[in-house]
PDB file of N, CA and C in Angstrom:
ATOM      1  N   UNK A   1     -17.646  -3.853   9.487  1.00  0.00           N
ATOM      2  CA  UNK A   1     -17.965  -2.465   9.748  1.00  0.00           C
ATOM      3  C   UNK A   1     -19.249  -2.116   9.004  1.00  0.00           C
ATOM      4  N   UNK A   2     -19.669  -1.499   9.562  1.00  0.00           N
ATOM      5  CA  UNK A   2     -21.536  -1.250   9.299  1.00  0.00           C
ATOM      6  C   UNK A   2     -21.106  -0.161   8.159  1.00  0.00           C
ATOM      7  N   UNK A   3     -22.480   0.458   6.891  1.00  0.00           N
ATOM      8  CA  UNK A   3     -22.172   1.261   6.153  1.00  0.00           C
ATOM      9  C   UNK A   3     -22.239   2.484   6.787  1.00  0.00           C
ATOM     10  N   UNK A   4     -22.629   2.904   7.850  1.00  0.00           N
ATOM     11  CA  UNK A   4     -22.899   4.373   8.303  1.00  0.00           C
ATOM     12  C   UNK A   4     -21.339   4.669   9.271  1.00  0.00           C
ATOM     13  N   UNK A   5     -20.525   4.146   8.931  1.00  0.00           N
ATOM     14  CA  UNK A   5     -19.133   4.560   9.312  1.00  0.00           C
ATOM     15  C   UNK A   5     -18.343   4.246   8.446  1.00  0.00           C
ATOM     16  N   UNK A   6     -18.648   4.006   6.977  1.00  0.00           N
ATOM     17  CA  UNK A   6     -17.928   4.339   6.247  1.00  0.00           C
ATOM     18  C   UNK A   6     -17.974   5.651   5.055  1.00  0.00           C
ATOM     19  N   UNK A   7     -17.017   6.231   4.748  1.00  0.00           N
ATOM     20  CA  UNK A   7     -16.903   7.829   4.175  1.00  0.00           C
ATOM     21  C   UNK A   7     -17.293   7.286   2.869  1.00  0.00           C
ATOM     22  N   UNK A   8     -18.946   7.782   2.667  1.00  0.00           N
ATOM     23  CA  UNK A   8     -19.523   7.486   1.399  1.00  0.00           C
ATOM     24  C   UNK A   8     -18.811   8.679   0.342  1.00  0.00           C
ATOM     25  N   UNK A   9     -18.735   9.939   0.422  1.00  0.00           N
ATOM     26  CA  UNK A   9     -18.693  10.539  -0.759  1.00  0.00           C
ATOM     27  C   UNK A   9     -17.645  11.592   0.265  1.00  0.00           C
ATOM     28  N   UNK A  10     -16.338  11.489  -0.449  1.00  0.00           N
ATOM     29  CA  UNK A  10     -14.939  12.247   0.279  1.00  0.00           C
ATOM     30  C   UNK A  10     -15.061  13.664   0.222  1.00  0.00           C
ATOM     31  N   UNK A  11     -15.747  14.298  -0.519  1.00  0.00           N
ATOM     32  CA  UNK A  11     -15.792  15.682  -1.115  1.00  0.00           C
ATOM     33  C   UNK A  11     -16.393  16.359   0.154  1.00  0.00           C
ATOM     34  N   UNK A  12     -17.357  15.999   1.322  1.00  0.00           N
ATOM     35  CA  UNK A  12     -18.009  16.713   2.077  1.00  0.00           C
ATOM     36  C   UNK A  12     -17.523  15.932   3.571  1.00  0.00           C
ATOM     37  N   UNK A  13     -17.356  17.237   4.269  1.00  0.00           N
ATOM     38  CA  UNK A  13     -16.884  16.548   5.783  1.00  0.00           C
ATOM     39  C   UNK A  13     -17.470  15.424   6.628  1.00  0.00           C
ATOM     40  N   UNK A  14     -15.700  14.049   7.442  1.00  0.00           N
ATOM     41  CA  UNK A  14     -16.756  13.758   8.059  1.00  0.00           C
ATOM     42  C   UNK A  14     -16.053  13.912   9.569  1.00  0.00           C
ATOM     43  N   UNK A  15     -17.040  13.407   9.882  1.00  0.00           N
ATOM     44  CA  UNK A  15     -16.577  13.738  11.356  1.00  0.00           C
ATOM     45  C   UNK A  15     -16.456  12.392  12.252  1.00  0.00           C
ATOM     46  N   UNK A  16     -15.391  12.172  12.998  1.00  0.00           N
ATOM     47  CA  UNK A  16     -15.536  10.864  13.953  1.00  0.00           C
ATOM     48  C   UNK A  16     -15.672  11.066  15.189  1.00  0.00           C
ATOM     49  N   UNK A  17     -15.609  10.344  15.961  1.00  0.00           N
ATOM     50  CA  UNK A  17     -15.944  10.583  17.440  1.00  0.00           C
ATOM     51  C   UNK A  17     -15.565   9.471  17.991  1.00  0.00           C
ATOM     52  N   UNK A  18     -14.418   9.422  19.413  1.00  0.00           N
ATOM     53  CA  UNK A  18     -13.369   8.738  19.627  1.00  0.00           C
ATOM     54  C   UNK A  18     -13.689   8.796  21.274  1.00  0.00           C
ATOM     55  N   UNK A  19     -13.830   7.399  21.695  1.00  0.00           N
ATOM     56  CA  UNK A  19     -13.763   7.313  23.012  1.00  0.00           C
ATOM     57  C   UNK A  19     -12.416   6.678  23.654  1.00  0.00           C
ATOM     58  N   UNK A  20     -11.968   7.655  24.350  1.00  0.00           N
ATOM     59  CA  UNK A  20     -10.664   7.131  25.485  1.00  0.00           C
ATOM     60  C   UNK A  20     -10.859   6.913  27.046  1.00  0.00           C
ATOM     61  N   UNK A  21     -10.473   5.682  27.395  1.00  0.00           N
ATOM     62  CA  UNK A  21     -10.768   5.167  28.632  1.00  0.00           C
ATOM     63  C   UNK A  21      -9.276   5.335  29.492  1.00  0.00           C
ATOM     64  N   UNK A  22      -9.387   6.315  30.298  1.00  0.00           N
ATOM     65  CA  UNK A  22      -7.768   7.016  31.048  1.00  0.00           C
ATOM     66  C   UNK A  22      -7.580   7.814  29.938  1.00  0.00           C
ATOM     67  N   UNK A  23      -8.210   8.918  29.582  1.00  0.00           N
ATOM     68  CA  UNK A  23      -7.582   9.978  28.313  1.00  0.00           C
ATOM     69  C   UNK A  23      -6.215  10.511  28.858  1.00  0.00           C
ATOM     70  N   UNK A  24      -6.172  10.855  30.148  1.00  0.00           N
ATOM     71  CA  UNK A  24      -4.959  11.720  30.648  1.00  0.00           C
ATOM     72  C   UNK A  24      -3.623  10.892  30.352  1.00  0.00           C
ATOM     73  N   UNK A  25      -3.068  10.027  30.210  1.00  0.00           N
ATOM     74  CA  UNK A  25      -2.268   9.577  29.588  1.00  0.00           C
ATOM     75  C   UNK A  25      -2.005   9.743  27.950  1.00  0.00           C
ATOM     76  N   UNK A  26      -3.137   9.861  27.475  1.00  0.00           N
ATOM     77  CA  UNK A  26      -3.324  10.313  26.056  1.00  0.00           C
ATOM     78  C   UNK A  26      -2.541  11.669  25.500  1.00  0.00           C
ATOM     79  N   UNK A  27      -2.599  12.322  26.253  1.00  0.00           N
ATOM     80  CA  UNK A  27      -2.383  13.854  26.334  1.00  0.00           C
ATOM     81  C   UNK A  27      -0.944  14.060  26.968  1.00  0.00           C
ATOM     82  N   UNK A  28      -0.647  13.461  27.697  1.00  0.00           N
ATOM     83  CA  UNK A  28       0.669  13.858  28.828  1.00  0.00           C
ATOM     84  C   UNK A  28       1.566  13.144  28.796  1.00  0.00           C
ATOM     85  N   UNK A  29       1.742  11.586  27.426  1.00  0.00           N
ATOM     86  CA  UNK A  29       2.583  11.412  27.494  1.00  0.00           C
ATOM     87  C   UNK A  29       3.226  11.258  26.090  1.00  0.00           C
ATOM     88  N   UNK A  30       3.930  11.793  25.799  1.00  0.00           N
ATOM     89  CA  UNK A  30       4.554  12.339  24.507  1.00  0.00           C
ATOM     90  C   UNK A  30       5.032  11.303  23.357  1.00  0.00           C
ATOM     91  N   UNK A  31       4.639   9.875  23.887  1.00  0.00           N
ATOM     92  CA  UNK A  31       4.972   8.758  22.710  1.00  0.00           C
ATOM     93  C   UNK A  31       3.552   8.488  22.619  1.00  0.00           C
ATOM     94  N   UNK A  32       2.391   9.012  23.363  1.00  0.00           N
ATOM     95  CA  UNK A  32       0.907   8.431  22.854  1.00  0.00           C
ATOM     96  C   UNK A  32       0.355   9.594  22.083  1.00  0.00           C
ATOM     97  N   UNK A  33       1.227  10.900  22.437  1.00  0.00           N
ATOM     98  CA  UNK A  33       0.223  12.080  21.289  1.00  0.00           C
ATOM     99  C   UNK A  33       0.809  12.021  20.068  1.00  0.00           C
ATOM    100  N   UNK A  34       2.268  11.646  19.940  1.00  0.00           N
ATOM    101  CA  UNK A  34       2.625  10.899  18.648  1.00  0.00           C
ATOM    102  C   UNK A  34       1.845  10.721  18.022  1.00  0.00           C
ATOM    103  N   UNK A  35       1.791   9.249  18.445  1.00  0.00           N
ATOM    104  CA  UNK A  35       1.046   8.281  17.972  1.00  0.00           C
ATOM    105  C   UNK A  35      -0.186   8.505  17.203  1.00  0.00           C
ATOM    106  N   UNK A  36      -0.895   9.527  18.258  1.00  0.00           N
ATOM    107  CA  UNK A  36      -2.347  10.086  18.020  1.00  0.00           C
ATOM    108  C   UNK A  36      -1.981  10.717  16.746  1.00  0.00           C
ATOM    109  N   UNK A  37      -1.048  11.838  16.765  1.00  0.00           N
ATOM    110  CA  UNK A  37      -1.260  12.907  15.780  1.00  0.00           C
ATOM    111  C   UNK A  37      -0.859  12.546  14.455  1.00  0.00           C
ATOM    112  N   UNK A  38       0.487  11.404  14.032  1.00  0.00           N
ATOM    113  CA  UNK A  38       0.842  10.988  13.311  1.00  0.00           C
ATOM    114  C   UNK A  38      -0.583   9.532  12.690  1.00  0.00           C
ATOM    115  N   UNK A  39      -1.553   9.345  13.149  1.00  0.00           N
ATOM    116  CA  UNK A  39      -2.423   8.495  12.647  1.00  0.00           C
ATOM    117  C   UNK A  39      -3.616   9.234  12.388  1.00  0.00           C
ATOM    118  N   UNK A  40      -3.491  10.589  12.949  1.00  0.00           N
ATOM    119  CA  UNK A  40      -5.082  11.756  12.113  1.00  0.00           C
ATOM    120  C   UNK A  40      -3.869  12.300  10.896  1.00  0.00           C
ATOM    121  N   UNK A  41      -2.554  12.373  11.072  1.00  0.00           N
ATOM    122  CA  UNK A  41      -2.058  12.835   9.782  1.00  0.00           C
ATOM    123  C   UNK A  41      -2.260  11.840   8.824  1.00  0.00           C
ATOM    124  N   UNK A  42      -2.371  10.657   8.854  1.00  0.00           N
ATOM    125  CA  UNK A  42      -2.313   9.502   8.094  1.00  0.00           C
ATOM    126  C   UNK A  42      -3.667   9.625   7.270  1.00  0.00           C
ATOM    127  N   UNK A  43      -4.786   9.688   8.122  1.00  0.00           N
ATOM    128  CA  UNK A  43      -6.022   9.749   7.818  1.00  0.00           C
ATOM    129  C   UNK A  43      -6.580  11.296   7.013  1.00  0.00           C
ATOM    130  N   UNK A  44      -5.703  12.426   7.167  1.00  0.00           N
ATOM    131  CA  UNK A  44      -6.373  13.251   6.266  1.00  0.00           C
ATOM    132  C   UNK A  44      -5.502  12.933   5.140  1.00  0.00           C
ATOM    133  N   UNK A  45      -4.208  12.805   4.925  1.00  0.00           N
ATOM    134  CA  UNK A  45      -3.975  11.988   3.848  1.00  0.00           C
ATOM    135  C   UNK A  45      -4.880  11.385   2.649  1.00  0.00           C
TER     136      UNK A  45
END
């Protein structure tokens, strides 16, 4: 992993940006928004 995607200094926001290929499954089916939401909970952790 390159240094410009890793969170140099935690104190100031960062931001990611996430590409999904078929997003609508992402959204509509209730074991993948899980998934989703329980791994951004992980990450603000």
């Amino acid at each position: 992993m390159s240094e410009k995607y890793k969170v140099i200094d935690s104190m100031v926001p960062t931001f990611i940006t996430i590409t999904v290929i078929d997003w609508v499954d992402l959204f509509t089916r209730p074991v993948y928004c899980n998934i989703l939401d329980e791994s951004l909970n992980y990450c603000i952790k």
